[in-house]
N, C-alpha and C. Protein backbone atom coordinates (compact mmCIF):
# COMPACT_ATOMS: atom_id res chain seq x y z
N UNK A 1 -4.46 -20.18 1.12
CA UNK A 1 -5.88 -20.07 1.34
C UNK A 1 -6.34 -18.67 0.93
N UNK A 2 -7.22 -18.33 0.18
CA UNK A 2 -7.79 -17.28 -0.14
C UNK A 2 -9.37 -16.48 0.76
N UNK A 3 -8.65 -15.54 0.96
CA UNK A 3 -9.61 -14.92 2.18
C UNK A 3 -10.80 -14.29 1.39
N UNK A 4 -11.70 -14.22 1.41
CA UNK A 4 -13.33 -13.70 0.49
C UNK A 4 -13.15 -12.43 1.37
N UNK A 5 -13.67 -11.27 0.54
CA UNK A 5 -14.02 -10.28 1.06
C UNK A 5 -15.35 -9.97 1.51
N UNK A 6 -16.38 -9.24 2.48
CA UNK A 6 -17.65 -9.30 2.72
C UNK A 6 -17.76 -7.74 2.13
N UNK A 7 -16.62 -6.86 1.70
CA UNK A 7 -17.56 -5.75 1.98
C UNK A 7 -16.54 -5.05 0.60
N UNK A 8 -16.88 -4.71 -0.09
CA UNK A 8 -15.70 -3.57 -1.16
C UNK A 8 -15.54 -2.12 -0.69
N UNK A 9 -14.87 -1.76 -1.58
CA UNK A 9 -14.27 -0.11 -1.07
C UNK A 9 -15.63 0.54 -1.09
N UNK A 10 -16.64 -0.02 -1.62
CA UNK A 10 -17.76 0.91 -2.02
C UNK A 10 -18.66 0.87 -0.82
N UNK A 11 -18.62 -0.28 -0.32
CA UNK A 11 -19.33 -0.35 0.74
C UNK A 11 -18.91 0.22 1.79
N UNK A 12 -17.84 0.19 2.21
CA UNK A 12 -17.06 0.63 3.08
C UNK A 12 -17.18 2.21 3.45
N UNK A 13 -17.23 2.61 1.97
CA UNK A 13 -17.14 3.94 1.87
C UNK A 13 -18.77 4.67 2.71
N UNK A 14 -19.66 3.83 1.95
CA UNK A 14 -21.10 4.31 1.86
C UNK A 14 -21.57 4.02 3.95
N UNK A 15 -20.89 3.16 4.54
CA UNK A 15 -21.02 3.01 5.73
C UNK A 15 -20.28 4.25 6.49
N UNK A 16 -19.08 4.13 6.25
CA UNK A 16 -18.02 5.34 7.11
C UNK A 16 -18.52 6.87 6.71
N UNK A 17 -18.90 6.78 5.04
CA UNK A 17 -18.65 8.02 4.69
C UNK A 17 -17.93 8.45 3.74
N UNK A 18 -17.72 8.75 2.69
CA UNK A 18 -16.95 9.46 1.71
C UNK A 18 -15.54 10.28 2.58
N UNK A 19 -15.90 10.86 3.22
CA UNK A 19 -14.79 12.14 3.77
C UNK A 19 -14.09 11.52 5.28
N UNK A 20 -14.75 10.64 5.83
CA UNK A 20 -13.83 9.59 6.64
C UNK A 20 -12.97 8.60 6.22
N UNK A 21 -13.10 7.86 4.93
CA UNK A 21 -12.46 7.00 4.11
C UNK A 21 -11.21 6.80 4.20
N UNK A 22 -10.73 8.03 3.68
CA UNK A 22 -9.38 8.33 3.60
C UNK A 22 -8.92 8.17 4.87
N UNK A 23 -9.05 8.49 5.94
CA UNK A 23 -8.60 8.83 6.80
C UNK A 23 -7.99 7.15 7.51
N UNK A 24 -9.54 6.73 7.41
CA UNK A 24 -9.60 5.16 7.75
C UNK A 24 -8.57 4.14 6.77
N UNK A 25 -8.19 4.62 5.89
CA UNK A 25 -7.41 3.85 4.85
C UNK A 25 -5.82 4.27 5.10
N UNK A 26 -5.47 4.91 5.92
CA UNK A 26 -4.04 4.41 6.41
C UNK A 26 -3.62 3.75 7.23
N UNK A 27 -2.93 2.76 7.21
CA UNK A 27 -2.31 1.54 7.85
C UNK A 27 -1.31 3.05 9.37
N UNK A 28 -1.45 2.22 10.41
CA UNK A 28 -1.54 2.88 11.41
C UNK A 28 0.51 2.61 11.21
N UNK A 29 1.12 2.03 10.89
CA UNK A 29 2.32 1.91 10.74
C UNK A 29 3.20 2.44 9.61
N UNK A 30 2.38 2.74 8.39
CA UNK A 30 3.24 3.41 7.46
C UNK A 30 3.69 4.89 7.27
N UNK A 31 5.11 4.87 7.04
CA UNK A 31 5.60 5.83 7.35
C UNK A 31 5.46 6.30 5.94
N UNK A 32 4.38 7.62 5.65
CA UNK A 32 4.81 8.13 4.27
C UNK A 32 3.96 9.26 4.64
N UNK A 33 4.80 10.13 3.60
CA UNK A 33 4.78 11.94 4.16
C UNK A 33 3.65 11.72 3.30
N UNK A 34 2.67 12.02 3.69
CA UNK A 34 1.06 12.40 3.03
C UNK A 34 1.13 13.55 2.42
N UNK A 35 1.63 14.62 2.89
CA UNK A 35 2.26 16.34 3.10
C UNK A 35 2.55 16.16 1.42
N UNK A 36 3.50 15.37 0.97
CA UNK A 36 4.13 15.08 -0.54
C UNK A 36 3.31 14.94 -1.57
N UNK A 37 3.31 15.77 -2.41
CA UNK A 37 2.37 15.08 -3.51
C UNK A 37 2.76 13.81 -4.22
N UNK A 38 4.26 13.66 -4.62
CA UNK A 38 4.54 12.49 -5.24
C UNK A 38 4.20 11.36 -4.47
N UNK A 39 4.74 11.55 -3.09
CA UNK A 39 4.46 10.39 -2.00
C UNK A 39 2.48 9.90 -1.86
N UNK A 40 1.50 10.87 -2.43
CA UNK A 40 0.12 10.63 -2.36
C UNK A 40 0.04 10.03 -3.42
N UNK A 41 0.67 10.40 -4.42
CA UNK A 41 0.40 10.01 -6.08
C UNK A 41 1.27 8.38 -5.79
N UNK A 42 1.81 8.07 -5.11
CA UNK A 42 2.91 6.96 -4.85
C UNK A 42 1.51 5.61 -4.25
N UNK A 43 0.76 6.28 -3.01
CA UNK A 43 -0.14 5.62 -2.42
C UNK A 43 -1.13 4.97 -3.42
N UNK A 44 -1.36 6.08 -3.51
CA UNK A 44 -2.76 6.15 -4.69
C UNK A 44 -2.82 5.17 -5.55
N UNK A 45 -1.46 4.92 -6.46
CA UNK A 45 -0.98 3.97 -7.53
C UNK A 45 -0.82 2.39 -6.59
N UNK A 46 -0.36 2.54 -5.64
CA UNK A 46 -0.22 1.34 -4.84
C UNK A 46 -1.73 0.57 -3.93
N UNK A 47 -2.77 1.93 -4.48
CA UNK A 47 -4.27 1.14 -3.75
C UNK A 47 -4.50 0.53 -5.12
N UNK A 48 -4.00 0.31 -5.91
CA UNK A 48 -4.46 -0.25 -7.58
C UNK A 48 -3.85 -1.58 -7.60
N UNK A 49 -2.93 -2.17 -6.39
CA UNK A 49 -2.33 -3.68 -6.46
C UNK A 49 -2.88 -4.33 -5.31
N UNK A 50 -3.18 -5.81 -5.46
CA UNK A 50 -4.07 -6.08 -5.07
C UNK A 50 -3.38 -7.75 -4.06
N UNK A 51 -3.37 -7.75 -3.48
CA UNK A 51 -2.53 -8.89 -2.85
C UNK A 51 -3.63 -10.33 -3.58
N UNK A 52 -2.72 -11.20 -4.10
CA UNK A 52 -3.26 -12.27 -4.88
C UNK A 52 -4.05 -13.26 -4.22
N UNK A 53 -4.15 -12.97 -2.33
CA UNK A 53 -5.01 -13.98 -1.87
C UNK A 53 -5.96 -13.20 -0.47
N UNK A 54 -5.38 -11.98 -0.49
CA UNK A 54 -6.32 -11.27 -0.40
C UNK A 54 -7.12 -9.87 -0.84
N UNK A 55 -8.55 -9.79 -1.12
CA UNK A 55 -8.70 -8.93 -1.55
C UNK A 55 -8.93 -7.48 -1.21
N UNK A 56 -7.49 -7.19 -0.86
CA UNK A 56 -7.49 -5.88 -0.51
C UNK A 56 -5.99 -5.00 -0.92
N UNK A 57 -6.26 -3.87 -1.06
CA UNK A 57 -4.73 -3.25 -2.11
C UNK A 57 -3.77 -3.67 -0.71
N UNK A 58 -2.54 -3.63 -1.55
CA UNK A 58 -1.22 -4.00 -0.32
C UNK A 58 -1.19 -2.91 0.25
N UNK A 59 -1.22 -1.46 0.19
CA UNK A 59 -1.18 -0.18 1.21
C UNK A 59 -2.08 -0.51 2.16
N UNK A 60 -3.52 -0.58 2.21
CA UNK A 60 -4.33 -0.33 3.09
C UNK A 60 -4.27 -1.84 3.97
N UNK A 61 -3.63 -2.91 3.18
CA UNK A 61 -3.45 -4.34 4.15
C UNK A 61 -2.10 -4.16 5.13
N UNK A 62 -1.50 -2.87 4.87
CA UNK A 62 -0.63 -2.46 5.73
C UNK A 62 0.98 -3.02 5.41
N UNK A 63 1.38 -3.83 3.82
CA UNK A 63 2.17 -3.80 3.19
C UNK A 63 3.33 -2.79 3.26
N UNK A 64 2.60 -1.75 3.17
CA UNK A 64 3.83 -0.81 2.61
C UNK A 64 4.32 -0.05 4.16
N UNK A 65 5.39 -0.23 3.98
CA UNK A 65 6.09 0.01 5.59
C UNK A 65 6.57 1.40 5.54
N UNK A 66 6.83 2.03 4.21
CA UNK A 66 7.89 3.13 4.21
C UNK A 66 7.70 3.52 2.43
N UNK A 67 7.47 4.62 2.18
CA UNK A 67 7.82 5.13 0.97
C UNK A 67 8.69 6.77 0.89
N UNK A 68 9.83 7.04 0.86
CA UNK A 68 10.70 7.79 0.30
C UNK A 68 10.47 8.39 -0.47
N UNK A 69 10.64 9.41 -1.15
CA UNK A 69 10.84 10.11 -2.11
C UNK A 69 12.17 11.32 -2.00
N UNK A 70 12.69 10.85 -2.89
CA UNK A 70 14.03 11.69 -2.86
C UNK A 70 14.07 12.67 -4.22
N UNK A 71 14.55 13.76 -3.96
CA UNK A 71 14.49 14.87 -5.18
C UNK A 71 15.95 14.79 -5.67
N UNK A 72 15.67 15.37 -7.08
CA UNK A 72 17.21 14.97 -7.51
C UNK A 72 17.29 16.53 -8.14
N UNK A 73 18.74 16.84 -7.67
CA UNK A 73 19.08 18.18 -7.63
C UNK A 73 18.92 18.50 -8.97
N UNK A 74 18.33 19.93 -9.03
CA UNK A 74 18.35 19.94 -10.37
C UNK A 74 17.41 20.26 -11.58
N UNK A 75 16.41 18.84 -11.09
CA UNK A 75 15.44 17.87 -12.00
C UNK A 75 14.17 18.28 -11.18
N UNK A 76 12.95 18.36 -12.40
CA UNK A 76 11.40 17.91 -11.58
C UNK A 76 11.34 16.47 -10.97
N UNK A 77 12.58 15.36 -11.42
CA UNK A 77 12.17 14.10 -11.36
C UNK A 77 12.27 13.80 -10.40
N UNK A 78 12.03 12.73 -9.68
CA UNK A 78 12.03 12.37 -8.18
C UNK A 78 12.59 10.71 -8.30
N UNK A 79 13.38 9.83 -7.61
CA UNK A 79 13.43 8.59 -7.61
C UNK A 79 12.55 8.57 -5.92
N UNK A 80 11.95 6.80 -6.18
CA UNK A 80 11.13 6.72 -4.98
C UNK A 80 11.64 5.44 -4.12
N UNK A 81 11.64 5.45 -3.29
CA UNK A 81 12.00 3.84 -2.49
C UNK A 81 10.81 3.59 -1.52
N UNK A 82 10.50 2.34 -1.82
CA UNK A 82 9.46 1.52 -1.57
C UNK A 82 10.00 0.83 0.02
N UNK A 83 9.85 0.41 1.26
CA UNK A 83 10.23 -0.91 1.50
C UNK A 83 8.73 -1.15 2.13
N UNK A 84 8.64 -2.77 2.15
CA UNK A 84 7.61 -3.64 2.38
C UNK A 84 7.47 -4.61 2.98
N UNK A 85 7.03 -5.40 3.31
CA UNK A 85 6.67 -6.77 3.57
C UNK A 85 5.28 -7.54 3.14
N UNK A 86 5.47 -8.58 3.23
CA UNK A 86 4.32 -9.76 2.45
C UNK A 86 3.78 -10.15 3.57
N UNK A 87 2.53 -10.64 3.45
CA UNK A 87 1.64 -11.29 4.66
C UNK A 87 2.41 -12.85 5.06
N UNK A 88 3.35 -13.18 4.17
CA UNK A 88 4.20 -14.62 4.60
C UNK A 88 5.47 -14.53 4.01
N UNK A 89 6.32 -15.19 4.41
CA UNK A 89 7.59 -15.57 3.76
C UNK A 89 6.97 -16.98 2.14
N UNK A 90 6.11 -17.15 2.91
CA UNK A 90 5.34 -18.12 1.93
C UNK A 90 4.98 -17.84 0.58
N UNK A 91 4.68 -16.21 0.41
CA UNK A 91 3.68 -15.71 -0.18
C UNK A 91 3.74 -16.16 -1.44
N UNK A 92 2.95 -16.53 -2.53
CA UNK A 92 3.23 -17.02 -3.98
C UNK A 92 3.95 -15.91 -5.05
N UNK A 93 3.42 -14.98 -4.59
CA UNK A 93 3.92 -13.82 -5.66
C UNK A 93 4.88 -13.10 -4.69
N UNK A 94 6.64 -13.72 -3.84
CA UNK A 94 7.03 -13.26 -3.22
C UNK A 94 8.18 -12.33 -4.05
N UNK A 95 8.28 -13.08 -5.37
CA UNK A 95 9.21 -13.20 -6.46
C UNK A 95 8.84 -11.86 -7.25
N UNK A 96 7.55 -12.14 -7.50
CA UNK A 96 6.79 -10.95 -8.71
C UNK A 96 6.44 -9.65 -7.59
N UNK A 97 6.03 -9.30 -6.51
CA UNK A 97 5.79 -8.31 -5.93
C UNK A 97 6.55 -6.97 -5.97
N UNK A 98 7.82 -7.35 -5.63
CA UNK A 98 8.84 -6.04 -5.99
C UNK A 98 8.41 -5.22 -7.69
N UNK A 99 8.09 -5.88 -8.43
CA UNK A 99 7.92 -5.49 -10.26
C UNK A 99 6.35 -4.94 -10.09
N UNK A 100 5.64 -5.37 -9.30
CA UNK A 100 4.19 -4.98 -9.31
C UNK A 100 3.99 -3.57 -9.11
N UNK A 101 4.89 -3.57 -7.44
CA UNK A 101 5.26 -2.10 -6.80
C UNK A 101 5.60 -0.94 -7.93
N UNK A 102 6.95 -1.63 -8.24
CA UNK A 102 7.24 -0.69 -9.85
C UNK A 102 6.82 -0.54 -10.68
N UNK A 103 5.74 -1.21 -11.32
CA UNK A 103 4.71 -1.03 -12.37
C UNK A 103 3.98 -0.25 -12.11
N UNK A 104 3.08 -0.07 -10.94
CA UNK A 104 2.57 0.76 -10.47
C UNK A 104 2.73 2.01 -10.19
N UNK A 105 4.05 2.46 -9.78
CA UNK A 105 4.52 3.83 -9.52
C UNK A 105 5.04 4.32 -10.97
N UNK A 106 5.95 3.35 -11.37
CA UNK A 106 6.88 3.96 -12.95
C UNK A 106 5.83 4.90 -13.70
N UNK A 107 4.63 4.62 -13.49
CA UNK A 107 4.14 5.83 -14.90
C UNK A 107 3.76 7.10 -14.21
N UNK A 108 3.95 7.42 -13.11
CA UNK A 108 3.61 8.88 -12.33
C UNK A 108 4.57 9.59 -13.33
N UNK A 109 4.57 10.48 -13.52
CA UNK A 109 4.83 11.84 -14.12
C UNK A 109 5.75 12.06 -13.14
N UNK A 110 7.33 12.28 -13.67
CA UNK A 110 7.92 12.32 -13.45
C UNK A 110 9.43 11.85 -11.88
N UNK A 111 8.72 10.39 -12.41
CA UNK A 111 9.66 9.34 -11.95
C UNK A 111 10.73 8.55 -12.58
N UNK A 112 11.57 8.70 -11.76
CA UNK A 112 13.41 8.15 -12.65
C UNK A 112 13.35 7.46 -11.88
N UNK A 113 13.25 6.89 -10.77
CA UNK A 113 13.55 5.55 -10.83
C UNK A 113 13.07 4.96 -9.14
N UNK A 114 12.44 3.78 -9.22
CA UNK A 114 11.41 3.24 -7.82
C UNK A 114 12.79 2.10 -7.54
N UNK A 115 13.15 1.83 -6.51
CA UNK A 115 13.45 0.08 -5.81
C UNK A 115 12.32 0.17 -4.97
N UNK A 116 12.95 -1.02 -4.82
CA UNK A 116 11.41 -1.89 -3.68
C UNK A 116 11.99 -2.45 -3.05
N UNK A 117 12.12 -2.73 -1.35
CA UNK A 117 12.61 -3.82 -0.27
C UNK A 117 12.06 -4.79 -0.21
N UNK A 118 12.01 -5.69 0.24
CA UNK A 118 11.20 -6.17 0.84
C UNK A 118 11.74 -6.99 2.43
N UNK A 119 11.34 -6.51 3.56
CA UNK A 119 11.59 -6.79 4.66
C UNK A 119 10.61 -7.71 5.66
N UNK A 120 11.65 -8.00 6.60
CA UNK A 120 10.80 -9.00 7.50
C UNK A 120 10.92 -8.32 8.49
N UNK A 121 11.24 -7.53 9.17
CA UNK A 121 11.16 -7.08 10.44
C UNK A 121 10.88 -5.50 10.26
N UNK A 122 9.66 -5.24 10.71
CA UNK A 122 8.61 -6.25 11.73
C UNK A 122 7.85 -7.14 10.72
N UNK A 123 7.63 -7.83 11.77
CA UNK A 123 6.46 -9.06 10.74
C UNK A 123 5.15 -8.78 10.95
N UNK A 124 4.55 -8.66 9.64
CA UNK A 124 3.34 -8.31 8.83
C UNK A 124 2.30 -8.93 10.18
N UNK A 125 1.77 -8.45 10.62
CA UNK A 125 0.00 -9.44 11.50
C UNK A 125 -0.87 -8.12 10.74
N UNK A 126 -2.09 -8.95 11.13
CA UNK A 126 -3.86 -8.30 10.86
C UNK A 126 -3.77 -6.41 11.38
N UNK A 127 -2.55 -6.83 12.58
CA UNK A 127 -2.90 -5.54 13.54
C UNK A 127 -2.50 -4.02 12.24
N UNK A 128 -1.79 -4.62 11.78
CA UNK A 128 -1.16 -3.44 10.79
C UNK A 128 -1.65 -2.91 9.69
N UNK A 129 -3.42 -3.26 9.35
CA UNK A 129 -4.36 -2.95 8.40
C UNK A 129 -4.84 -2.11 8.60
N UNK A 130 -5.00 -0.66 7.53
CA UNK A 130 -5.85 0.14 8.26
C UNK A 130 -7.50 -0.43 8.26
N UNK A 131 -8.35 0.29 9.16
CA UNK A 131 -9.31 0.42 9.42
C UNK A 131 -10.66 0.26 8.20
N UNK A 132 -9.80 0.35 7.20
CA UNK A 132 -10.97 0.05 5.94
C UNK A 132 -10.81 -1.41 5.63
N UNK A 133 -9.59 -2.01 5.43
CA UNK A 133 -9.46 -3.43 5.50
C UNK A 133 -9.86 -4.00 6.24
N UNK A 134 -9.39 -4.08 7.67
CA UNK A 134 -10.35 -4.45 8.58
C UNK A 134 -12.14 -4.36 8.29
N UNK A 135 -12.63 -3.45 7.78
CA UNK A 135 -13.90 -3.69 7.70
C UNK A 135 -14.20 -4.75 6.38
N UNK A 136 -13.39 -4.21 5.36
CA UNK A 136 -13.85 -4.84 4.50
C UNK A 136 -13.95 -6.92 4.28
N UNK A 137 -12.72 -7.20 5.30
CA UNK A 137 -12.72 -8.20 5.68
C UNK A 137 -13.83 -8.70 6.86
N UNK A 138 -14.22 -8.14 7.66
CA UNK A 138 -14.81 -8.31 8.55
C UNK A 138 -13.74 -8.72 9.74
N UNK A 139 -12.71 -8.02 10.31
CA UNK A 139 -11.61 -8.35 11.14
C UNK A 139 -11.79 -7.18 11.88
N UNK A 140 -12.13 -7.65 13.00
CA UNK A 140 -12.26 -6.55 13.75
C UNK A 140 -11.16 -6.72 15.14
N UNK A 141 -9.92 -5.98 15.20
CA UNK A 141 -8.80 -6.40 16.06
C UNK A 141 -8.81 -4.97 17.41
């Protein structure tokens, strides 16, 4: 079933605010060092994928459980590890999601190399959206 959105990032924005946005757009469960630039540049690329039945990026629907970034001695390069979960075991694109993740990150400037998890525990609910999804859906939990 495909969920309609009532409200876009734009709206969202123009209600909260430009300079609250951000703030409102982290999923209250993901663990990722903000502090990191690669790890922001990691987010950033991951508000650009878009879950196929709903319309909202997989970070801010509270997808992304954990992003890593590990430095490699040495090197400017960084490898990154992703882990995640899907809104179902069901999901249609349960297959293609891991490659999406990596498409998305692979062209940051100076990345050697992304995996992607994908986990079930904990299991994905509404509660784990940040605060901009929630609006933009009209889900108010």
């Amino acid at each position: 079933m495909k969920i309609d959105a009532v409200a876009d990032e734009e709206m969202v924005k123009n209600a909260v605010g430009e300079n609250e946005y951000d703030a409102l757009a982290v999923p209250p469960n993901a663990d990722v060092d903000l502090t990191n630039e690669m790890a922001r540049k990691a987010v950033a690329a991951l508000r650009e994928v878009f879950d196929p039945e709903i319309p909202v990026n997989i970070y801010e629907l509270g997808l992304i459980y954990k992003i890593d970034i590990i430095d490699i001695e040495g090197s400017k390069e960084v490898d990154v590890y992703v882990e995640m979960s899907l809104t179902s075991p069901a999901c249609p694109v349960a297959q293609e999601m891991p490659g999406m993740v990596q498409s998305a990150i692979f062209p940051i400037e100076n990345i050697r190399h992304v995996d992607v998890d994908i986990v079930w525990d904990p299991t994905w609910d509404p509660s784990m959206m940040a605060e901009t999804a929630k609006l933009q859906l009209n889900m108010f939990t």
